[in-house]
Structure formats: structure tokens, C-alpha cells
Protein backbone atom coordinates (compact mmCIF):
# COMPACT_ATOMS: atom_id res chain seq x y z
CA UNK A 1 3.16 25.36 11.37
CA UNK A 2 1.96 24.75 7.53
CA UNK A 3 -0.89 22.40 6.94
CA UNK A 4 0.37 21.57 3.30
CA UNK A 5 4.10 21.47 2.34
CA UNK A 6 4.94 22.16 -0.75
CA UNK A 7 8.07 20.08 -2.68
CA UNK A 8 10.12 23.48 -1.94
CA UNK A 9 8.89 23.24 1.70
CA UNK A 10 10.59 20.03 2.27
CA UNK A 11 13.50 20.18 0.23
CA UNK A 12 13.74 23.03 3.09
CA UNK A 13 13.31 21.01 5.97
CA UNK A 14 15.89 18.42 5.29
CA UNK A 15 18.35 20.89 3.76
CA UNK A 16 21.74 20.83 5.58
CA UNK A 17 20.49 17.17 8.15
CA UNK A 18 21.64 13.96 8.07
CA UNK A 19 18.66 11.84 7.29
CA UNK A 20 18.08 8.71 8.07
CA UNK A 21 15.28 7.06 6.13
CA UNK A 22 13.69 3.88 7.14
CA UNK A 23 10.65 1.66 5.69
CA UNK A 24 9.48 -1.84 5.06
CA UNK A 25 6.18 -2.18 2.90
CA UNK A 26 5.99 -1.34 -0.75
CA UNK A 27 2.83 1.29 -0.61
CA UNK A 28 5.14 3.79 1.43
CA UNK A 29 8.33 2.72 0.22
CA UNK A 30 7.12 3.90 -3.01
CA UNK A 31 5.59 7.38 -1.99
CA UNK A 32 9.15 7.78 0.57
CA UNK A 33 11.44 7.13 -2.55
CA UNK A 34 9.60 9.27 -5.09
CA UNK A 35 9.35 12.01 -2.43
CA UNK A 36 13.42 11.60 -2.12
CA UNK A 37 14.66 11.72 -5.86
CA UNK A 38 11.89 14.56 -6.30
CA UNK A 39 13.21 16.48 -3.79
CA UNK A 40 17.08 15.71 -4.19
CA UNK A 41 17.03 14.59 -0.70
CA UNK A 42 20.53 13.16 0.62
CA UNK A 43 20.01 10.82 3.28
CA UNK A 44 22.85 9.39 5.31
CA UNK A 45 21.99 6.07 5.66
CA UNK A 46 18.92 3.66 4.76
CA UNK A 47 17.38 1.23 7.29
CA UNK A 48 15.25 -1.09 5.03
CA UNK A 49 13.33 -4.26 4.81
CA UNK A 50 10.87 -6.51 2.65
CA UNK A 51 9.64 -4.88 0.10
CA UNK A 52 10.99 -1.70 0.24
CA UNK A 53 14.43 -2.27 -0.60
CA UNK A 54 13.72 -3.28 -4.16
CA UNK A 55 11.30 -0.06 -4.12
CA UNK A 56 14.25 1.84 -2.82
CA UNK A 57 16.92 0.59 -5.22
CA UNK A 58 15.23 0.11 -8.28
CA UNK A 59 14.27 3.78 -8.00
CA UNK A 60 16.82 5.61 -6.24
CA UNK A 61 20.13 3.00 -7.66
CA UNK A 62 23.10 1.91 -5.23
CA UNK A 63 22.30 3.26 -1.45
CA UNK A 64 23.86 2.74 1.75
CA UNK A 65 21.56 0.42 3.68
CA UNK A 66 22.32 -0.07 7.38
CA UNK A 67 20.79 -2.23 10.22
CA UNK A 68 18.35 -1.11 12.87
CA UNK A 69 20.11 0.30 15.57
CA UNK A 70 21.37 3.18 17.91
CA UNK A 71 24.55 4.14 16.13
CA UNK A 72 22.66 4.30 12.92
CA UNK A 73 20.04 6.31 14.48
CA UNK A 74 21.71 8.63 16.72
CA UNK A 75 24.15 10.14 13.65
CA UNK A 76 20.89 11.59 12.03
CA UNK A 77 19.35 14.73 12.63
CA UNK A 78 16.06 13.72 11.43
CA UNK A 79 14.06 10.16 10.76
CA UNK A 80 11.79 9.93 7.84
CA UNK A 81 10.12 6.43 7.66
CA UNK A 82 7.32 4.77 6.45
CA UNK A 83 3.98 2.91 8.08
CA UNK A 84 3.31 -0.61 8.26
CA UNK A 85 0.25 -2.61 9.21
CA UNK A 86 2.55 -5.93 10.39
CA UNK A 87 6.21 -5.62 10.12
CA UNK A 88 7.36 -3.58 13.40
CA UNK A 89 10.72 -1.92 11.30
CA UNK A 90 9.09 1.54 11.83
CA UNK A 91 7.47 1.49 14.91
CA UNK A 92 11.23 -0.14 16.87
CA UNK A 93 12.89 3.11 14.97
CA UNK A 94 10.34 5.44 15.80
CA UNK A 95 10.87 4.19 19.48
CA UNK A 96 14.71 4.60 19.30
CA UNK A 97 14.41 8.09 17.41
CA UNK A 98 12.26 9.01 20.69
CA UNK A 99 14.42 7.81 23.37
CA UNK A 100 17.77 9.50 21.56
CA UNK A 101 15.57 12.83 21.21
CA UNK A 102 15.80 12.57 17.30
CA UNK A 103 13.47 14.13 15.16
CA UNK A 104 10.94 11.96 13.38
CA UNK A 105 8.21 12.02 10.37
CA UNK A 106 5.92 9.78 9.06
CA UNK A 107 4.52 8.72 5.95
CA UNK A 108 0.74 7.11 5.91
CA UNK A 109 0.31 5.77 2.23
CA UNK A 110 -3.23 4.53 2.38
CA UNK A 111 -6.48 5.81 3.92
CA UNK A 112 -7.40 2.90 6.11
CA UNK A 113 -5.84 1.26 9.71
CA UNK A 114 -4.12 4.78 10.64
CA UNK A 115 -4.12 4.17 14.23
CA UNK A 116 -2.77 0.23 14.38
CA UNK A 117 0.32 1.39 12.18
CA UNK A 118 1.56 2.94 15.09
CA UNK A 119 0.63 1.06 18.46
CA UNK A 120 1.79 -2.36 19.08
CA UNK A 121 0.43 -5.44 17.58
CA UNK A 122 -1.92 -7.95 18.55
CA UNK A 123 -4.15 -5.10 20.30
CA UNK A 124 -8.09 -6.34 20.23
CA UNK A 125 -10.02 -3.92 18.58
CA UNK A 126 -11.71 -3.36 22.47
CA UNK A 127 -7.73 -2.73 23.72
CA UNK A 128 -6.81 -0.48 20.96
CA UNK A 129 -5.09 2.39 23.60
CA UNK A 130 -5.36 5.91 23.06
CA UNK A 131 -3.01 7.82 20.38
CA UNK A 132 -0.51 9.29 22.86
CA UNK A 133 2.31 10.48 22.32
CA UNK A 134 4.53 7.47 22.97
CA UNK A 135 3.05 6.48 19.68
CA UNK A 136 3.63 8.79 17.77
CA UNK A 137 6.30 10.54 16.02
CA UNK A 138 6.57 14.73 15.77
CA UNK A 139 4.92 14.87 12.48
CA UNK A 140 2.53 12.47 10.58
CA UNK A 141 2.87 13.19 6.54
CA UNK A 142 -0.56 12.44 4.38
CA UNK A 143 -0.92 12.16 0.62
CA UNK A 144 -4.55 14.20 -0.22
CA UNK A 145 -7.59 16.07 1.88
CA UNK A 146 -8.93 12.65 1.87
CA UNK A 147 -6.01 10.59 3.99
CA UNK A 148 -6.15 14.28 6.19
CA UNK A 149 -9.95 14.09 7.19
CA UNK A 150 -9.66 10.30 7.82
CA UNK A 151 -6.83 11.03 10.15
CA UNK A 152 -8.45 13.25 12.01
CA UNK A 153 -11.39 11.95 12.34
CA UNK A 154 -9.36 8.75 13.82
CA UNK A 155 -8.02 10.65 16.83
CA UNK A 156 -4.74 12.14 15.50
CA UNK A 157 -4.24 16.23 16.35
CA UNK A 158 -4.19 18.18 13.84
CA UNK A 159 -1.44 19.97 14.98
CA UNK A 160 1.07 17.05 13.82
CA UNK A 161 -0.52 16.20 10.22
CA UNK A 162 0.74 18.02 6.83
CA UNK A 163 -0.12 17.04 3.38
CA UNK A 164 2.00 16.44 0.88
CA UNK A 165 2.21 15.26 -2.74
CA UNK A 166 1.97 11.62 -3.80
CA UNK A 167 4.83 11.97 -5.82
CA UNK A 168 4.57 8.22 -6.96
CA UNK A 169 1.32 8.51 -7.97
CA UNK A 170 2.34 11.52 -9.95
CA UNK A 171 5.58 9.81 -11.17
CA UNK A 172 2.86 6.64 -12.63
CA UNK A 173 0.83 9.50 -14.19
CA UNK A 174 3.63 11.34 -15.61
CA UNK A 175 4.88 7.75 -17.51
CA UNK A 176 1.65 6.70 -18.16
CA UNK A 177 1.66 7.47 -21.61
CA UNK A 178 4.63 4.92 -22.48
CA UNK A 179 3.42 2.59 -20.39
CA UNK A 180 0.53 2.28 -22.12
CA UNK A 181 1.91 2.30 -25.18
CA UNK A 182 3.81 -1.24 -24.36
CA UNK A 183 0.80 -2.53 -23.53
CA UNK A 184 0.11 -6.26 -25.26
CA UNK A 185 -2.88 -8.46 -24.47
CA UNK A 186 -4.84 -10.35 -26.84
CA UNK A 187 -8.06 -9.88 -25.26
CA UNK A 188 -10.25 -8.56 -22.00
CA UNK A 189 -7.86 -9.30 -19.33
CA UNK A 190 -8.76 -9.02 -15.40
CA UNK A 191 -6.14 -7.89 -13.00
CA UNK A 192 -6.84 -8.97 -9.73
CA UNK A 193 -5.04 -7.60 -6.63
CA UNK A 194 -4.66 -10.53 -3.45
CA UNK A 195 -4.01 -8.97 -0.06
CA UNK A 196 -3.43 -10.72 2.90
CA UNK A 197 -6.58 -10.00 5.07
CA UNK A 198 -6.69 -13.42 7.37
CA UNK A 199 -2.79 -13.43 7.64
CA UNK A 200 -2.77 -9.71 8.92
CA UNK A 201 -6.16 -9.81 11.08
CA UNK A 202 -5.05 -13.32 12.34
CA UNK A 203 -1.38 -11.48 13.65
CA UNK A 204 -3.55 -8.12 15.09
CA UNK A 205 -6.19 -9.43 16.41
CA UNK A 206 -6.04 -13.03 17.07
CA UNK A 207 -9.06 -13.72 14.50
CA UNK A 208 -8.06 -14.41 11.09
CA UNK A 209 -12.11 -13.68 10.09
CA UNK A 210 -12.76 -11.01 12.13
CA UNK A 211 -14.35 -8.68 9.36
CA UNK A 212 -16.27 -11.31 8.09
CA UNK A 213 -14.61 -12.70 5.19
CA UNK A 214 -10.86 -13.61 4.27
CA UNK A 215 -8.44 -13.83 1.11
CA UNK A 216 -8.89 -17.40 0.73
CA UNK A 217 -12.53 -17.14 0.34
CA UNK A 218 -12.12 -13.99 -1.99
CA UNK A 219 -10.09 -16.17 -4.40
CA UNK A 220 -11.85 -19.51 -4.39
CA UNK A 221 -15.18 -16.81 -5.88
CA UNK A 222 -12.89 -15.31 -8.02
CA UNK A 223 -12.06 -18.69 -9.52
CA UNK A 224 -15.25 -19.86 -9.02
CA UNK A 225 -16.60 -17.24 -11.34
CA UNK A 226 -13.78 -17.62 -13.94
CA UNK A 227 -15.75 -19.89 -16.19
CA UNK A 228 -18.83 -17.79 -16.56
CA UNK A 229 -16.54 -15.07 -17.33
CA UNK A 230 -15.38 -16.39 -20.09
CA UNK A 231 -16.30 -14.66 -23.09
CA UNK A 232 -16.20 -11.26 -21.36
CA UNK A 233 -12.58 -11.80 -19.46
CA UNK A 234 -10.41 -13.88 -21.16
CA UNK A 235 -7.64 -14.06 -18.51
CA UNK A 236 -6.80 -13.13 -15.30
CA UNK A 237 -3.69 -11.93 -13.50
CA UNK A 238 -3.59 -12.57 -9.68
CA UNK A 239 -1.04 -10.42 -8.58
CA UNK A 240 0.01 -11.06 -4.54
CA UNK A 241 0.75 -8.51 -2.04
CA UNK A 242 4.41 -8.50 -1.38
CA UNK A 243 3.82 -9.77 1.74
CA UNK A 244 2.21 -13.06 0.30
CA UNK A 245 4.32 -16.09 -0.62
CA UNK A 246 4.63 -17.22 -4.41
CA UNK A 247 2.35 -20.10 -3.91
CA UNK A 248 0.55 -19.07 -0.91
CA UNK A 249 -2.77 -19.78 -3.25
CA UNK A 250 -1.92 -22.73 -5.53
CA UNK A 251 -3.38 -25.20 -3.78
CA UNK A 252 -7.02 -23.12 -4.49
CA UNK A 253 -5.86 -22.60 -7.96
CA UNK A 254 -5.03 -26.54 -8.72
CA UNK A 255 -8.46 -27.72 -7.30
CA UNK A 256 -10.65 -25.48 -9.42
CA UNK A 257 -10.90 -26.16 -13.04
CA UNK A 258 -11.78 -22.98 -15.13
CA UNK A 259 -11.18 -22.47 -18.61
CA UNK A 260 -9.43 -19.22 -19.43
CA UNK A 261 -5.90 -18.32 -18.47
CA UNK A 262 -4.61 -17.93 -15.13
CA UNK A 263 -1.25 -16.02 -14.54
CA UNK A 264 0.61 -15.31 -11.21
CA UNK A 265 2.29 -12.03 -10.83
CA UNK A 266 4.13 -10.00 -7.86
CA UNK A 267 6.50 -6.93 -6.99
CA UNK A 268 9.31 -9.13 -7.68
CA UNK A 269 8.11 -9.67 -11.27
CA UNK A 270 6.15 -7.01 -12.41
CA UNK A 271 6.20 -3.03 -11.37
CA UNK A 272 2.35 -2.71 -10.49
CA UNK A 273 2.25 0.07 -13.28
CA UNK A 274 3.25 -2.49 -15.62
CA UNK A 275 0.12 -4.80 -14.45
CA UNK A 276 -1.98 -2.49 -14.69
CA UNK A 277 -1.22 -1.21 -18.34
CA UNK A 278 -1.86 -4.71 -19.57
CA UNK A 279 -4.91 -4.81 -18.06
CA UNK A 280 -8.40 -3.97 -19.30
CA UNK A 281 -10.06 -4.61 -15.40
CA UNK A 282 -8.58 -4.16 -11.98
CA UNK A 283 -10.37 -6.04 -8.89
CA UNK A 284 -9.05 -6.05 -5.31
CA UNK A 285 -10.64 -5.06 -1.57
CA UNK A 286 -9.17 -1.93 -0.98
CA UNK A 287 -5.62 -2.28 -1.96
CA UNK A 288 -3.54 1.09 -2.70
CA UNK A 289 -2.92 -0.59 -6.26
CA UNK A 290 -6.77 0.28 -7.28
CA UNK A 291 -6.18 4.01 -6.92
CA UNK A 292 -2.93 3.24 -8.71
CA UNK A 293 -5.18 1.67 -10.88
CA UNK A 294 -7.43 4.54 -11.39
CA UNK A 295 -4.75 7.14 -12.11
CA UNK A 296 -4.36 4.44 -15.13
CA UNK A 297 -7.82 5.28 -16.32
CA UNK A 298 -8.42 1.32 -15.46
CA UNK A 299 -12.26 0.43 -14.27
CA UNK A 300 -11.47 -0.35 -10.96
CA UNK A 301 -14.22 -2.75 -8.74
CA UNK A 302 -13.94 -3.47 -4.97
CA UNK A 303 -15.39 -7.16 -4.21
CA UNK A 304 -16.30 -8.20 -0.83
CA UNK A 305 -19.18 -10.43 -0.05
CA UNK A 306 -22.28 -9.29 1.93
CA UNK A 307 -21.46 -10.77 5.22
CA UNK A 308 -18.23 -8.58 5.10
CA UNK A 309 -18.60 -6.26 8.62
CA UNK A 310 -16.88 -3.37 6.39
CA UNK A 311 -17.11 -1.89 2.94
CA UNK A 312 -14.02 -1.19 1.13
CA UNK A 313 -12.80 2.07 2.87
CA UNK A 314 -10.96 3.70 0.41
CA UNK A 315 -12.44 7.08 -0.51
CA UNK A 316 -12.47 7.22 -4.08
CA UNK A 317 -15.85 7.42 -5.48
CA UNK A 318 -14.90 5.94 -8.80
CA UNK A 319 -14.24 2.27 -7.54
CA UNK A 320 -16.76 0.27 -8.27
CA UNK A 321 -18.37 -1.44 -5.18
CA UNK A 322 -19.51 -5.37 -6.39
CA UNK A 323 -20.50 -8.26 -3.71
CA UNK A 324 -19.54 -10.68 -6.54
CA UNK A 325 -17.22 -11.07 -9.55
CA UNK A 326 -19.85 -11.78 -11.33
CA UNK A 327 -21.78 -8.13 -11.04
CA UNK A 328 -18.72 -7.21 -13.20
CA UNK A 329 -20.05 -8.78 -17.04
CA UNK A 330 -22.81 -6.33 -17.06
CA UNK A 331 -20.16 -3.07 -16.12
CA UNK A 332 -17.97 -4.65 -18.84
CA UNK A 333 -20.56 -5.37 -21.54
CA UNK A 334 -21.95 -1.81 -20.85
């Protein structure tokens, strides 16, 4: 079987199936739906959720989406889906695909938490069970080398991982250009990416802190170190995950006075692309968003304090590892 599949490879492998195609958070919705108007795939039906169906309809226009359930399953030859950390969409298909004996692939968009996107939640890191196959679906699908080694390396067989493109990452590069060119800002803005890191540990593992630090915290620095960034940032964006509520953080925002502009933003309002471009500076832990970010040409800077029990784990060198947002001024005045 082929390590690497080439966009002719799986326009191969789903040529004359029905497909059925089903995801929930944005970071694989978008590399599922590039991967399918790339490769004029034709699924049957759509099983979809959160953020992924605006990811799915804004890029691929009107689609048939279905619920969750046997009959919608059992018509398809083959199940393509996507990986979440929280919302159990996937892993309830991937169990029906298994017991109806359907074929099934999956798409890890990221390069940390492989292992807890597909056993059940609220597993202590000390329960975490072995990656059998009860887990696990016929074929795992992986972006670059990087995503491959990590997978590996986290107890998947090799025998079941294949790389592909990250067709949405090439799809951002591609309209880059234009993007950039509708850029307006009217000075040295700071895009900062939230992600729910309390909320998700506090579902998994029953400890909201357990790595040592939380998004709460991250944002009351952040805020905190507005006003002496003032002169070198003259407003920030906080975008939230998709997962986050619209004013999950205003009561932090209302009790901290700081004197440059603060402006809210999420998948609902802005493409992340579109952030991006109208930023100078991108922030965040280790958010998918900073390597879209990077592909931007942005400066990019992971933040987590020192007390954090793990680094940002995302394996591109050029992000800029800080332990406050104020070790940025001296990256921006240089």
C-alpha cells in the first residue's frame, strides 16, 4: 500500500463509491472540503456539524446534509470524515461504519492530541487505552512528514497512515496574493488566536488546568500587556475558536482598561485568511491558524507562561516561542 497519495491517487480511490463524508470542527472541515472540490469528489450524502457546515457550504455551495445514522451510513461504500478533540460526530460514525463493515478514512488536521481524537472522552491521561483497532478506522490520512512522524511515534502502525496534500493550506497560498492586496489597517495590528484549553481539558480529563495554565489566564496577560504595547501594536484582534461562545471572554475584557483598540472576531465573521491578511502579528498556543498564519508570511509567536507542563507542540520551527506578550516589542522593533 502507498505511503503518499497523490491528488490522482485519490480521485482513484473514490472513483465509482458512494461517499459519505462526515466532520464537525473547522481545522479538518477545511482540509476534507478542499481535498473534495480538488479532487472532484462526489459524495452521496454529508453528515455535518458545528463548524464544519459553514466550512462545507461556503466552499463546496448547496450539499445534501443528512443526520447521523445507519441508513445514511450503510448506502455508502466508503466514509471519509474528519477528527475532533471534543465533539464525538466522528468517532459515533466511525463506530457505525465498523459495525456495518463500511470502509472508513480519516483526516488528522493538526500535529498534536492524535490518540484522544479517536478513543472516548473523559479518559485520564493514566487510562488513556491502547490504539486498537476498535479505535480506529482502516486508514488514517496526514497532511506533511511532520503530522506522519508524530503519528507514529504516538503508537499508530504505519501500515494504516498515508500522506496527503493540505489542499487548504495550498488553496490560502494560492489566493494569497489578493488577499493581501485587500488588506486595510492603519497601523501594527496583533491578531491573537483564543482556543479553548480549560473547556476541552476540563471535558477530557476532569482538570480544566491540567497543563498548567488555561485560556482565561492567557487573555487576562494578553490584556494585561495591551497598554505597554501601545506604540508598537496599535490594536488587537481576538479571534475565538469556533468552539468558543461570542462573549465567552467579555467579562475579562470589560474589567481591564487598556488603551488601544480591541476587536472580537470568529469563523462566523471573518474567513481566518481574511484575519490574518489584516494583520501585521499573529499570537496563539498552538492553534492550526499560526501555520495558516505562516503560509501568510505573518510573524507568528506561541505564548504560554513558564509554569505551562508543555511547550507549544506544533513542529514548525518558524513560530516564535515567547513566555510573555511582552517578549514580542523587541521581535517587532527588530
Amino acid at each position: 500500500m502507498k505511503l503518499s497519495y497523490s491528488l490522482q491517487d485519490i480521485r482513484g480511490l473514490f472513483e465509482n463509491k458512494k461517499v459519505v463524508v462526515v466532520s464537525y470542527e473547522a481545522g479538518a472541515a477545511n482540509i476534507l472540503s478542499a481535498l473534495i472540490k480538488r479532487a472532484d469528489i462526489q459524495p452521496c450524502a454529508y453528515v455535518l456539524d458545528g463548524p464544519a457546515v459553514n466550512c462545507f457550504k461556503s466552499r463546496l455551495g448547496n450539499i445534501n446534509i443528512v443526520p447521523l445514522n445507519d441508513a445514511n451510513i450503510i448506502q455508502s461504500d466508503v466514509l471519509i470524515m474528519g477528527t475532533s478533540l471534543v465533539p464525538d460526530l466522528e468517532r459515533k460514525a466511525l463506530h457505525l461504519a465498523k459495525g456495518l463493515g463500511i470502509r472508513s478514512i480519516a483526516i488528522i488536521d493538526h500535529w498534536v492530541n492524535f490518540r484522544e481524537r479517536f478513543v472516548e472522552n473523559k479518559k485520564s491521561l493514566a487510562q488513556m487505552p491502547k490504539l486498537g483497532d476498535e479505535y480506529l478506522p482502516n486508514e488514517i490520512w496526514v497532511s506533511d512528514d511532520d503530522a506522519y512522524k508524530i503519528a507514529v511515534q504516538d503508537g499508530f502502525k504505519p501500515d494504516i497512515l498515508h500522506r496527503i496534500g493540505n489542499y487548504y493550506l495550498e488553496e490560502i497560498i494560492s489566493n494569497f496574493p489578493n488577499t493581501a492586496l485587500n488588506k486595510q489597517r492603519t497601523g501594527k495590528t496583533l491578531l491573537y488566536i483564543c482556543e479553548p484549553v480549560f473547556d476541552d481539558m476540563q471535558f477530557l480529563y476532569a482538570d480544566g488546568n491540567i497543563l498548567g495554565y488555561n485560556e482565561y489566564e492567557l487573555i487576562t496577560e494578553l490584556l494585561k500587556s495591551a497598554s505597554r504595547l501601545k506604540g508598537t501594536i496599535e490594536s488587537i484582534i481576538l479571534r475565538l475558536h469556533p468552539n468558543e461562545e461570542w462573549g465567552k471572554y467579555d467579562s475579562i475584557i470589560n474589567s481591564i482598561p487598556v488603551n488601544i483598540e480591541i476587536e472580537k472576531s470568529s469563523y462566523l465573521k471573518n474567513q481566518i485568511e481574511a484575519d490574518c491578511a489584516r494583520a501585521d502579528y499573529v499570537a496563539g498556543v498552538e492553534s492550526m491558524a499560526l501555520v495558516i498564519a505562516l503560509s501568510m508570511h505573518k510573524k507568528v509567536f506561541s505564548c504560554l507562561p513558564k509554569n505551562a507542563k508543555k511547550m507549544c507542540s506544533l513542529p514548525q520551527r518558524e513560530i516564535v516561542r515567547i513566555f510573555s506578550f511582552d517578549e514580542i516589542v523587541p521581535y517587532i522593533n527588530n
